[in-house]
Protein backbone atom coordinates (compact mmCIF):
# COMPACT_ATOMS: atom_id res chain seq x y z
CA UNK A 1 140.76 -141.17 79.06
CA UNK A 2 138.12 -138.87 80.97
CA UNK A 3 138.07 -135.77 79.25
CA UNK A 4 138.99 -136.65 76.10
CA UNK A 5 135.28 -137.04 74.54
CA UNK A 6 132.56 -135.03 73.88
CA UNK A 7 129.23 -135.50 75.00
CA UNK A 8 125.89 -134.61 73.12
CA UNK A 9 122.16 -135.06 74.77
CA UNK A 10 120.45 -135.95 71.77
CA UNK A 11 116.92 -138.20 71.62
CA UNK A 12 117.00 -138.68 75.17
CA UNK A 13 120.13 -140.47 75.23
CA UNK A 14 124.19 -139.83 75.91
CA UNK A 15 125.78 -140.16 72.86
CA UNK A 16 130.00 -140.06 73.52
CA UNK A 17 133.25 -140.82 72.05
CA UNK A 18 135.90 -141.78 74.33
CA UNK A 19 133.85 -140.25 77.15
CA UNK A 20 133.71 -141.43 80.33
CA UNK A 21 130.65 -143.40 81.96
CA UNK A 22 128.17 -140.53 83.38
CA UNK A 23 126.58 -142.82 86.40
CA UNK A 24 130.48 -142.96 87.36
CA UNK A 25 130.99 -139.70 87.24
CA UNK A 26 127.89 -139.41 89.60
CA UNK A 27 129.48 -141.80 92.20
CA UNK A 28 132.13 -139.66 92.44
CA UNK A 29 130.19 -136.49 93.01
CA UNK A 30 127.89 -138.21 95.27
CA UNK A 31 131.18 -138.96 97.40
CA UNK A 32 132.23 -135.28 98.28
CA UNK A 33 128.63 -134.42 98.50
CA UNK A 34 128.11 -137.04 101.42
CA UNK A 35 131.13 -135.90 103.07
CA UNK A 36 130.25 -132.29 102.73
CA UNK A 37 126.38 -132.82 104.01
CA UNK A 38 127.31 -135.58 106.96
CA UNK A 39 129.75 -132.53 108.40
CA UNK A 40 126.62 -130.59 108.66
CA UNK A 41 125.38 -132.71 111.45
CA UNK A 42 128.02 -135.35 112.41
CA UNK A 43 129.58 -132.54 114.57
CA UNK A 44 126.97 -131.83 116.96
CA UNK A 45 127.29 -135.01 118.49
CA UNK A 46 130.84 -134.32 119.80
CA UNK A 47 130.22 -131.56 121.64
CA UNK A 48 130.10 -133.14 124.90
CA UNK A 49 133.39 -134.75 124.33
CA UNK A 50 134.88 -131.55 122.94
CA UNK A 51 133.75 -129.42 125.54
CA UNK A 52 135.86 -132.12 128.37
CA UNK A 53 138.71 -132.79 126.00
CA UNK A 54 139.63 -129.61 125.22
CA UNK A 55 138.29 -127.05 127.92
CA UNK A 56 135.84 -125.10 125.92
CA UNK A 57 133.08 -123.06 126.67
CA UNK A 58 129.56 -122.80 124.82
CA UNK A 59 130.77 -119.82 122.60
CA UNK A 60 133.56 -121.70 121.06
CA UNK A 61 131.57 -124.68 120.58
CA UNK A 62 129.64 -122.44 118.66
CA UNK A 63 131.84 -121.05 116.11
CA UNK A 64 133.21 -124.96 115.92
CA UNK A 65 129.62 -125.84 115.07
CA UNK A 66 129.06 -123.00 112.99
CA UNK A 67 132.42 -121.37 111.19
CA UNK A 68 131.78 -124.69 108.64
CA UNK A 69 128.30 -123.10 107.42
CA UNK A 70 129.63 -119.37 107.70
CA UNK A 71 132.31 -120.64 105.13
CA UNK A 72 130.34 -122.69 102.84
CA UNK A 73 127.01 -120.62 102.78
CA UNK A 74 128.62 -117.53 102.17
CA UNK A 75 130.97 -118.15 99.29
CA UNK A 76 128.87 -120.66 96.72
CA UNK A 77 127.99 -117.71 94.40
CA UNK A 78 131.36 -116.97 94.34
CA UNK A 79 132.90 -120.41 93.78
CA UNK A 80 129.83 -121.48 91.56
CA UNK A 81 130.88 -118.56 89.39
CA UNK A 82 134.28 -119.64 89.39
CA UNK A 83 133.54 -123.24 88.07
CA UNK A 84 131.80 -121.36 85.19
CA UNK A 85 135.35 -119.56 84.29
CA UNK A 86 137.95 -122.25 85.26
CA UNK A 87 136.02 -125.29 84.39
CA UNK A 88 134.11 -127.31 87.37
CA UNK A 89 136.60 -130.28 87.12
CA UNK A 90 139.79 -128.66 88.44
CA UNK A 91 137.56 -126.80 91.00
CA UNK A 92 136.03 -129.99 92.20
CA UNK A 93 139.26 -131.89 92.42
CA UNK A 94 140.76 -128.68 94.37
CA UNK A 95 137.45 -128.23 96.58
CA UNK A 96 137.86 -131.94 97.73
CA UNK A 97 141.45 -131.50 98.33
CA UNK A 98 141.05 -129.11 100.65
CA UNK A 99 138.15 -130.46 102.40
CA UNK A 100 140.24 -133.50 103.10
CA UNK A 101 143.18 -131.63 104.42
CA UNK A 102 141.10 -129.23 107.01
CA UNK A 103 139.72 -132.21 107.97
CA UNK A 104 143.01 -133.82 108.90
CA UNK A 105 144.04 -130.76 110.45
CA UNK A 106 140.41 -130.46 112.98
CA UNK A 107 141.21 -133.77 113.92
CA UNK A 108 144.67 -133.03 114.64
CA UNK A 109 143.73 -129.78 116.65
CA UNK A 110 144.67 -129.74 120.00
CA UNK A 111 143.11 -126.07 120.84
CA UNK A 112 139.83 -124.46 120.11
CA UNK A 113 140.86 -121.48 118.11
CA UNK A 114 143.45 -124.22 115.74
CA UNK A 115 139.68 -126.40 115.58
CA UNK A 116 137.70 -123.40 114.26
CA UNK A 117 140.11 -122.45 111.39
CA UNK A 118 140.20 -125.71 110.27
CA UNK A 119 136.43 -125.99 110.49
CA UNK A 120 136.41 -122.36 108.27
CA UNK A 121 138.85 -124.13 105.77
CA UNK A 122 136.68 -126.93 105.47
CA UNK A 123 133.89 -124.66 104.88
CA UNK A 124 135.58 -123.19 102.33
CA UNK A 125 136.67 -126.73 100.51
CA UNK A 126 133.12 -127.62 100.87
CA UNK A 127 131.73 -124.55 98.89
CA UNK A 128 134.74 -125.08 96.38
CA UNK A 129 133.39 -128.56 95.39
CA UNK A 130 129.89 -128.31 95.92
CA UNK A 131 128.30 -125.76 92.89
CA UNK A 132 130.12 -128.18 90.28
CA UNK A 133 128.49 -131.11 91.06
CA UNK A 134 125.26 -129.61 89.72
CA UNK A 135 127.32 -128.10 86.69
CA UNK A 136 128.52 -131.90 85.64
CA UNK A 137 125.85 -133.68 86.28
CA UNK A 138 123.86 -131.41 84.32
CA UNK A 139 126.75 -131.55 81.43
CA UNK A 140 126.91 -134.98 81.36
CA UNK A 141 123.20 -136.12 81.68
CA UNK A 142 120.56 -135.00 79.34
CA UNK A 143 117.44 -133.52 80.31
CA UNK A 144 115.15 -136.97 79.91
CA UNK A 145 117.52 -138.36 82.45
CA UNK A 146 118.64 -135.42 84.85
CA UNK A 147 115.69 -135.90 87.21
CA UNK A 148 116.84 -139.78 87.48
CA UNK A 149 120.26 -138.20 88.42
CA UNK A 150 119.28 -135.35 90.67
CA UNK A 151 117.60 -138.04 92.26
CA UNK A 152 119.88 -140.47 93.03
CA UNK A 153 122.50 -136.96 94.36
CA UNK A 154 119.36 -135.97 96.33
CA UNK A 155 119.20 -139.68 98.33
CA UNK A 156 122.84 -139.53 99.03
CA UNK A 157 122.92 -136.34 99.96
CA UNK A 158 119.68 -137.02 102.57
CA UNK A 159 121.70 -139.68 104.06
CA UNK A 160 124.39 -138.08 104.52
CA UNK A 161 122.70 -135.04 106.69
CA UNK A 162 120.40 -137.36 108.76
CA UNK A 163 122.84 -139.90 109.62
CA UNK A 164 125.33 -137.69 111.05
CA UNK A 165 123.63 -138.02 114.28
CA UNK A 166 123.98 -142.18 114.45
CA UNK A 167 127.13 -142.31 112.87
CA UNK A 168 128.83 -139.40 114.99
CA UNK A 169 126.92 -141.71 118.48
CA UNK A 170 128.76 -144.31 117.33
CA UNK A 171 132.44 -142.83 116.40
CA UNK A 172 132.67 -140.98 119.12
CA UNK A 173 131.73 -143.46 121.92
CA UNK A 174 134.46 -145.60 120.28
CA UNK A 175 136.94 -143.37 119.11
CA UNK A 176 136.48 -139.61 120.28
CA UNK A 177 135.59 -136.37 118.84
CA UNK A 178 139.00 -136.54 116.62
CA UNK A 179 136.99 -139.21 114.43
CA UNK A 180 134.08 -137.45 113.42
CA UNK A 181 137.23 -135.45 111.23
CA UNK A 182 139.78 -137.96 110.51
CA UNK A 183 136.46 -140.24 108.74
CA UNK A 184 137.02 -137.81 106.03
CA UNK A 185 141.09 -138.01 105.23
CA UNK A 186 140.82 -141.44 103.71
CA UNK A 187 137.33 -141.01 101.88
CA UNK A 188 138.45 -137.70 100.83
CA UNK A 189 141.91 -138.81 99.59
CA UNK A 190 140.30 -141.95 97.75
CA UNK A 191 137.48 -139.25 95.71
CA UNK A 192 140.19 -137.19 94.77
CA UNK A 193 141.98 -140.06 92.97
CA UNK A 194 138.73 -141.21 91.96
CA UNK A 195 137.43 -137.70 90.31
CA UNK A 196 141.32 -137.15 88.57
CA UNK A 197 140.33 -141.06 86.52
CA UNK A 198 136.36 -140.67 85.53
CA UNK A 199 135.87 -137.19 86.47
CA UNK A 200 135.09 -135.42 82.76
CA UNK A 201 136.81 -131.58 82.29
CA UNK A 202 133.19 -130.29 81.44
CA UNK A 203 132.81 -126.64 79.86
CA UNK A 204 130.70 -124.96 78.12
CA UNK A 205 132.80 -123.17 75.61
CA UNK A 206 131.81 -119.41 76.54
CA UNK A 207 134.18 -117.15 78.01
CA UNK A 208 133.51 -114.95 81.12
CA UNK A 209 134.76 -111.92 82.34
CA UNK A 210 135.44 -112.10 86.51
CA UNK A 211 133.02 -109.64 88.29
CA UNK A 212 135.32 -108.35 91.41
CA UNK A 213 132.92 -105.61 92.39
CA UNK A 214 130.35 -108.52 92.41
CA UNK A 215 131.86 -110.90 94.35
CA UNK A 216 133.22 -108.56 96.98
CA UNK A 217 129.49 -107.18 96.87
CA UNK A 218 127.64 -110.62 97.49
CA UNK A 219 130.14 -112.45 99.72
CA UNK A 220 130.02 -109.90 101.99
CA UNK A 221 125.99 -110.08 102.26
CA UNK A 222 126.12 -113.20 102.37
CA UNK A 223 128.42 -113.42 105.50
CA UNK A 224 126.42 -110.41 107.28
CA UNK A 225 123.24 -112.60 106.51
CA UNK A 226 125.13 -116.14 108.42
CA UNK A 227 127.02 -114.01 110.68
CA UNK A 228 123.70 -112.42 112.03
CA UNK A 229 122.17 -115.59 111.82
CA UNK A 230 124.64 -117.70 114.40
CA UNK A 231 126.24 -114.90 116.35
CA UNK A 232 123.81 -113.63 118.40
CA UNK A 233 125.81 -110.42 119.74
CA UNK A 234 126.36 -109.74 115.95
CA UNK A 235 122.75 -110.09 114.50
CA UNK A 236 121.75 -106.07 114.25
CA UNK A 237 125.50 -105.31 112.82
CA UNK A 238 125.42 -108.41 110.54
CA UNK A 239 121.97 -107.83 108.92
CA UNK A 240 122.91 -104.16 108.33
CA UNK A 241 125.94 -105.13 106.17
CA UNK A 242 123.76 -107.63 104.37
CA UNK A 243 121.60 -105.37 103.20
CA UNK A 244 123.66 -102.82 102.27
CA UNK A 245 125.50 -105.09 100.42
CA UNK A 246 123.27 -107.05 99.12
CA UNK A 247 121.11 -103.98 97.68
CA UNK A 248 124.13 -102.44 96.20
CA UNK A 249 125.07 -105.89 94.73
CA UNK A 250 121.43 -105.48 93.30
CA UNK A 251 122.00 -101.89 91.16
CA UNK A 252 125.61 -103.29 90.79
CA UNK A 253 124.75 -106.43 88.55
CA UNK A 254 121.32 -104.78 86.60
CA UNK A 255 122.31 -104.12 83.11
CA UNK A 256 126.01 -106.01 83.40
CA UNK A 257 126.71 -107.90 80.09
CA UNK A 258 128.89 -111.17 82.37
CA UNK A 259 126.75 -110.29 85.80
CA UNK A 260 127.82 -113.28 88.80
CA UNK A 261 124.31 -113.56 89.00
CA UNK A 262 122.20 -113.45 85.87
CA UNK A 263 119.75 -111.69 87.31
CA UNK A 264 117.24 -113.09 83.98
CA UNK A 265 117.18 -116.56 86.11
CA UNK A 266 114.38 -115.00 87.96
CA UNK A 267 112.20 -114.10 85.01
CA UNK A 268 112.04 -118.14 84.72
CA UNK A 269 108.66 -118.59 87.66
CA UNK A 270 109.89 -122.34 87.87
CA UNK A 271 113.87 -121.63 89.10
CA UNK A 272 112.64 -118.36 91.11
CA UNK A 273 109.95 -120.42 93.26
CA UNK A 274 112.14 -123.84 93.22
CA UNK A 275 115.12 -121.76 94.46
CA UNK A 276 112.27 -120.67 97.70
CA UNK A 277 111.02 -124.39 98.44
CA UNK A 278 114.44 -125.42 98.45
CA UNK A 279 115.05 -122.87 101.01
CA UNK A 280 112.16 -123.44 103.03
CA UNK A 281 112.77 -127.65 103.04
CA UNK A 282 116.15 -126.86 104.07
CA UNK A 283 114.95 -124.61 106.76
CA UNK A 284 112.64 -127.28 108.21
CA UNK A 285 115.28 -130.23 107.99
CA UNK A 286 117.93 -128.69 110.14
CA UNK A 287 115.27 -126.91 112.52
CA UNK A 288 113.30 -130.37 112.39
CA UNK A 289 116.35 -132.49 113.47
CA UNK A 290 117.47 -130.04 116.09
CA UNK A 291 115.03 -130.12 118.29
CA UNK A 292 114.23 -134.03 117.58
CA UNK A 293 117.76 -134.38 119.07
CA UNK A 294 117.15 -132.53 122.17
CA UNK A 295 113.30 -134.47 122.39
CA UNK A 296 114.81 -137.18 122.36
CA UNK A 297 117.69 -137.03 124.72
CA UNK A 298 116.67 -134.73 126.85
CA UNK A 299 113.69 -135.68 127.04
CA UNK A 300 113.28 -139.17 126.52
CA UNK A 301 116.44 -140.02 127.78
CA UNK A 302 117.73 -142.06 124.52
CA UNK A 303 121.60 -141.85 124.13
CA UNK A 304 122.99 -140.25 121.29
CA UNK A 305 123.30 -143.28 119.34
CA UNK A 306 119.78 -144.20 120.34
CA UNK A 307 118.39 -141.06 119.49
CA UNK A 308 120.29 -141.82 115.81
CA UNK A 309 119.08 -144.76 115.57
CA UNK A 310 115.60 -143.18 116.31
CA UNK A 311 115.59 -141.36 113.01
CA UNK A 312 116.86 -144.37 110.87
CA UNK A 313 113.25 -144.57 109.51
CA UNK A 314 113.45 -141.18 107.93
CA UNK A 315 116.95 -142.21 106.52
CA UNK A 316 115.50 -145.30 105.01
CA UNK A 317 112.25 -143.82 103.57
CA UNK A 318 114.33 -140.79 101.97
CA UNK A 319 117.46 -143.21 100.40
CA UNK A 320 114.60 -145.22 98.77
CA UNK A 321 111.75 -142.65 97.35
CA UNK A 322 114.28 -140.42 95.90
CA UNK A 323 115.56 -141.88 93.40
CA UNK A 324 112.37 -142.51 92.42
CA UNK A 325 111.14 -139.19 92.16
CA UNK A 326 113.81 -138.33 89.99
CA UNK A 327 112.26 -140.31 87.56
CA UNK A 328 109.07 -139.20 88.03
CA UNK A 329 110.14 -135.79 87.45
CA UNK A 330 111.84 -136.76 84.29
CA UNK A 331 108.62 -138.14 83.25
CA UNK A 332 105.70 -136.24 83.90
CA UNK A 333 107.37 -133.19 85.43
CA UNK A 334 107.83 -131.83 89.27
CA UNK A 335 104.66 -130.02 90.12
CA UNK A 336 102.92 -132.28 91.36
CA UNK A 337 105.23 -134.00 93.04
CA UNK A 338 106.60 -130.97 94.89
CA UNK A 339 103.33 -130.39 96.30
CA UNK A 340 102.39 -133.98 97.19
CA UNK A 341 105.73 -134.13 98.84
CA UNK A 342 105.92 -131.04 100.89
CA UNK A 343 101.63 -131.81 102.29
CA UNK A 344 103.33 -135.33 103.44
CA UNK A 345 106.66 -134.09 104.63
CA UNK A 346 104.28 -131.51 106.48
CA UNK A 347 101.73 -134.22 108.00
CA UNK A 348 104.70 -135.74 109.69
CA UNK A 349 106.09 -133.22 111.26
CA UNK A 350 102.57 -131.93 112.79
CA UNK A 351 102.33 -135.90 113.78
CA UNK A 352 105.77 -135.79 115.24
CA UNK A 353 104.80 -133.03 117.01
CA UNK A 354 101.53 -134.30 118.08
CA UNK A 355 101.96 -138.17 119.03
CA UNK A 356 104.62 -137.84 121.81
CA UNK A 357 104.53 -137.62 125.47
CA UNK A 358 106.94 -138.21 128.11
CA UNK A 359 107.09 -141.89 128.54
CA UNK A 360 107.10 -143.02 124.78
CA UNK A 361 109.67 -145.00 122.66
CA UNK A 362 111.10 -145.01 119.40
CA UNK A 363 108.25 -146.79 118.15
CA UNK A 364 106.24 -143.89 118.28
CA UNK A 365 108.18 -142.20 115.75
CA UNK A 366 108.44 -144.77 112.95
CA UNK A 367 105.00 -143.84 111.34
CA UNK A 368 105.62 -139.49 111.56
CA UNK A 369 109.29 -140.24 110.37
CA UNK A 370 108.75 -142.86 107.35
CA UNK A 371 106.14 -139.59 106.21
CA UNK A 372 108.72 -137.29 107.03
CA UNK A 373 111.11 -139.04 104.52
CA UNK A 374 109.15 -140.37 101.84
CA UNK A 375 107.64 -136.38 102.03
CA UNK A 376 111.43 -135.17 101.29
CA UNK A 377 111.87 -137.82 98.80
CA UNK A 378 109.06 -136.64 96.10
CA UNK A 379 110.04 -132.88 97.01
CA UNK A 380 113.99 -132.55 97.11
CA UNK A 381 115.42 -133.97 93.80
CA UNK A 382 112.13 -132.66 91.93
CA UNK A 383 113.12 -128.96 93.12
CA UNK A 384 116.20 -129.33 92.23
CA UNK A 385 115.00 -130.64 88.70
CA UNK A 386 112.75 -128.17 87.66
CA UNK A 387 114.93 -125.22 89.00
CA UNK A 388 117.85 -126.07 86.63
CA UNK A 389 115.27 -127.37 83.58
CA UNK A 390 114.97 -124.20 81.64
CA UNK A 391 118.59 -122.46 82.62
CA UNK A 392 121.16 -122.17 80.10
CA UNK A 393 124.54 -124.30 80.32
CA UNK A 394 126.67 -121.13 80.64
CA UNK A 395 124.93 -120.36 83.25
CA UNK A 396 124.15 -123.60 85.19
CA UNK A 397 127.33 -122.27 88.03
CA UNK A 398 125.70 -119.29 88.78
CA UNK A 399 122.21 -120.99 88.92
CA UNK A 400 123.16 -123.91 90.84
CA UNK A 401 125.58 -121.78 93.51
CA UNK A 402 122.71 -119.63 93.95
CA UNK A 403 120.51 -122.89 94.78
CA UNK A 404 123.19 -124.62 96.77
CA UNK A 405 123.49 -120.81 98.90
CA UNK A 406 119.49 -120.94 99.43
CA UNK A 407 119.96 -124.72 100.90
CA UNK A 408 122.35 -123.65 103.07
CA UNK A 409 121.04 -120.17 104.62
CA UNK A 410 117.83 -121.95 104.77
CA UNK A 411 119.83 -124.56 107.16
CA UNK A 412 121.14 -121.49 109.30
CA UNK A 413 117.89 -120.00 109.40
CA UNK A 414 116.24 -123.11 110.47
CA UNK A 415 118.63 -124.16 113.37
CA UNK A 416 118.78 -120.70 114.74
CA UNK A 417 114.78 -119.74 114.26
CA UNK A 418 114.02 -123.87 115.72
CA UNK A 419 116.40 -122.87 118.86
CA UNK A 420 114.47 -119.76 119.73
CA UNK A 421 111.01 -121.24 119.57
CA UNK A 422 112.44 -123.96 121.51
CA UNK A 423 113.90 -122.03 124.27
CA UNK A 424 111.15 -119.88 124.02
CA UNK A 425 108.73 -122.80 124.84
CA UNK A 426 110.88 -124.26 127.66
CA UNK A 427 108.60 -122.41 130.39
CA UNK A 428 106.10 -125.00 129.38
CA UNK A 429 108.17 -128.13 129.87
CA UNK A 430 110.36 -129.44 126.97
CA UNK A 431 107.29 -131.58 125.17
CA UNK A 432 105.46 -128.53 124.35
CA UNK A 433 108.47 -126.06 123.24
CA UNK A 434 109.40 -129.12 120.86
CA UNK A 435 105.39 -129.48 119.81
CA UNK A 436 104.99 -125.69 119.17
CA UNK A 437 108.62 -125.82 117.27
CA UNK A 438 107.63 -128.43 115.19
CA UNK A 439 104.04 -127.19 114.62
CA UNK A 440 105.81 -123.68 112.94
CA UNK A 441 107.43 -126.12 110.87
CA UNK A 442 104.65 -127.77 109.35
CA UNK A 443 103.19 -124.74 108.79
CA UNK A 444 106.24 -123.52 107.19
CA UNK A 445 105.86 -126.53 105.02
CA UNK A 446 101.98 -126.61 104.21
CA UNK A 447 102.65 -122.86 102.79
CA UNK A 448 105.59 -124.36 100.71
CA UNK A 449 103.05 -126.89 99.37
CA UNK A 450 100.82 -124.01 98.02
CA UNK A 451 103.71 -122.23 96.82
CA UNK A 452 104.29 -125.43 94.66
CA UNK A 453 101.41 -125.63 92.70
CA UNK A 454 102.88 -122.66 90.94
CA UNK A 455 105.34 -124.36 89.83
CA UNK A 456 104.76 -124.61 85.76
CA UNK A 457 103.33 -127.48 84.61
CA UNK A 458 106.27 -129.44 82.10
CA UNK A 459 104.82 -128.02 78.02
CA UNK A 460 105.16 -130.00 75.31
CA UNK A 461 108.29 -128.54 74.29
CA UNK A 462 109.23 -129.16 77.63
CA UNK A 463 109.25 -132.94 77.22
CA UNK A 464 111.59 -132.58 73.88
CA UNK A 465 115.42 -133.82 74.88
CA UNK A 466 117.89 -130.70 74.35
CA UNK A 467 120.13 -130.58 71.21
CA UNK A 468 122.64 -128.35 73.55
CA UNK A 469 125.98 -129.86 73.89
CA UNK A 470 128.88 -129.34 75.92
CA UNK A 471 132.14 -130.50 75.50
CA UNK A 472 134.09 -132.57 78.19
């Protein structure tokens, strides 16, 4: 029975007794992290159909696009935290539960303010479940194979966020808006059986004291910070709470004894810079596939499942290098691939923006986009890799919430900086507002790519499998 064993990483391998089978347990997670990722992006291509089905203006569409990030972005410290206390099974199981019953309930709505609650809830399901996926896969896997792992979570996961775009073309030209949701109910409801049979009750044997002040302290930054970011009346009142907040959060955790946020994961150089090029990659993804949507449909004049199909390149050269890397990174370390990876992911953006003009094809954008993805592929699961290498199990939660909340402001940021440039550039005709857009996002990237090669090169001891082990 799952969660009956114990697991040990010992000589590079996963010794157990009774213990469930740990590339199982990674389906699973892989499941609610798809769902949580494609809901990123899937939406976007309803909004037509929402906005004629159910009367709404641009401001509601809005906080229906956006009340899912304010949710999840804002409370992953929090809930990260709270896998470390309660155990990141039962919070994964719950997460996913309620996930899959917003979702039933946003497909189901039949007004806009019913739509963005249930977007909020599913927000808030999503950052339930998502800070324990990193938590088990780092209990169950031991450090010789993590990168392999992280690898295979990071392809899923990049499928997931650039397919939404295809996959939403295509449900809701058949079926409506109300499918983009009700796609979740029976995936949802089948990885919540799933994660209750192979799904291991990981812990890591250390008790923690709950830090109220703490949460109430960085949950509310965090929501000034995403409030500002997508609420444009909001952005000088949101960014003052966030850094009031966040500052006092700051003096509030030095010197704690059970802080939310160790604040001694950012003596560690490799988890303090990984934790900024995971930011800045996630910042360039969403602000990259914005405005390649709007190139190519407004532009171009390719349909929304055209335009998805477009991108299918990128998809395919992400799925495959990924897992790859992870093994790479298990091997010789994540330097060098983080660097490699963010120059390429950088080249083909700047070619992207470069190539184009008004009369061309999809063809055009198979070269840019296959260096786009195999770019993302060596950098992603290798960032997440060495950021979690050197930090201690108790801690993983905290570390991997704090991660998850970077990826996911760095998404906010990213839309909402992409949009300005891109409206800003609109004087100029639509080709150049999406060149100089993209252009600030290979730049963005390049800089990451320096940033990498401080990333510190894997030591000797580095390479030795950990003796740590954590019961399940």
């Amino acid at each position: 029975m799952a969660g009956n064993g114990r697991f040990r990483a010992w000589e590079g391998t996963v010794m157990s007794t009774a213990g469930p089978n740990p590339w199982r347990v990674l389906g699973v997670l892989c499941i609610a992290n798809f769902l949580v990722l494609l809901d990123t992006t899937i939406v976007n291509t309803a909004v037509p159909d929402l906005m004629t089905r159910l009367d709404v203006g641009i401001g509601e569409i809005l906080w229906i696009l956006n009340g899912y990030l304010l949710a999840l972005a804002s409370l992953l410290v929090f809930f990260g935290r709270l896998g470390d206390l309660a155990g990141p099974r039962r919070l994964f199981v719950l997460g996913l539960a309620v996930f899959t019953l917003a979702s039933a309930l946003c497909g189901l709505a039949d007004d806009p303010a019913w739509l963005i609650a249930a977007r909020v809830a599913q927000g808030i399901g999503a950052a339930i479940l998502s800070p324990q996926a990193f938590v088990l896969i780092a209990a169950i896997f031991p450090p010789a194979r993590r990168g392999a792992a992280f690898g295979l979570f990071t392809a899923v996961a990049g499928i997931a966020a650039i397919s939404g775009p295809t996959l939403g073309g295509l449900l809701v030209t058949e079926f409506g808006w109300q499918s983009v949701f009700l796609l979740n109910v029976p995936v949802g409801l089948a990885g919540i059986v799933l994660a209750l049979r192979v799904v291991p009750d990981a812990r890591t044997g250390r008790p923690h004291r709950f830090d109220v002040v703490g949460v109430l302290l960085v949950t509310a930054g965090l929501v000034g910070v995403v409030y500002g970011l997508i609420e444009k009346a909001g952005t000088v009142e949101g960014f003052a709470v966030a850094i009031v907040a966040l500052t006092a959060f700051v003096l509030w955790e030095r010197g704690r004894k059970d802080p939310l946020i160790p604040l001694g994961l950012y003596r560690d150089r490799g988890y303090r810079i990984a934790t900024v090029l995971t930011g800045a990659t996630a910042f360039s993804i969403a602000g990259f596939l914005l405005v390649f949507v709007l190139l190519t449909q407004n532009l171009l004049g390719m349909s929304p499942l055209m335009s998805g199909v477009a991108a299918l390149p990128w998809t395919l050269a992400l799925s495959a290098v990924a897992p790859v890397a992870g093994r790479l990174a298990d091997r010789f370390g994540g330097r060098w691939l983080l660097v490699g990876g963010l120059a390429l992911y950088a080249a083909g953006v700047a070619a992207t923006a470069l190539l184009p003009d008004e009369t061309s094809t999809a063809a055009v954008f198979l070269a840019p986009l296959i260096a786009v993805g195999v770019g993302q592929g060596l950098a992603i699961a290798p960032a997440t890799t060495e950021a979690l290498r050197a930090i201690p199990p108790d801690t993983v939660g905290a570390a991997s919430g704090v991660l998850n909340t970077a990826r996911h402001v760095g998404s906010a940021l990213g839309a909402a900086v992409s949009g300005v440039l891109f409206q800003a550039g609109l004087a100029d005709g639509e080709l150049a507002a999406a060149r100089t857009t993209f252009l600030v996002l290979a730049v963005v990237l390049a800089a990451a790519a320096l940033l990498a090669v401080r990333i510190p090169a894997r030591t000797t001891e580095s390479h030795r499998p950990s003796t740590e082990s954590v019961a399940v």
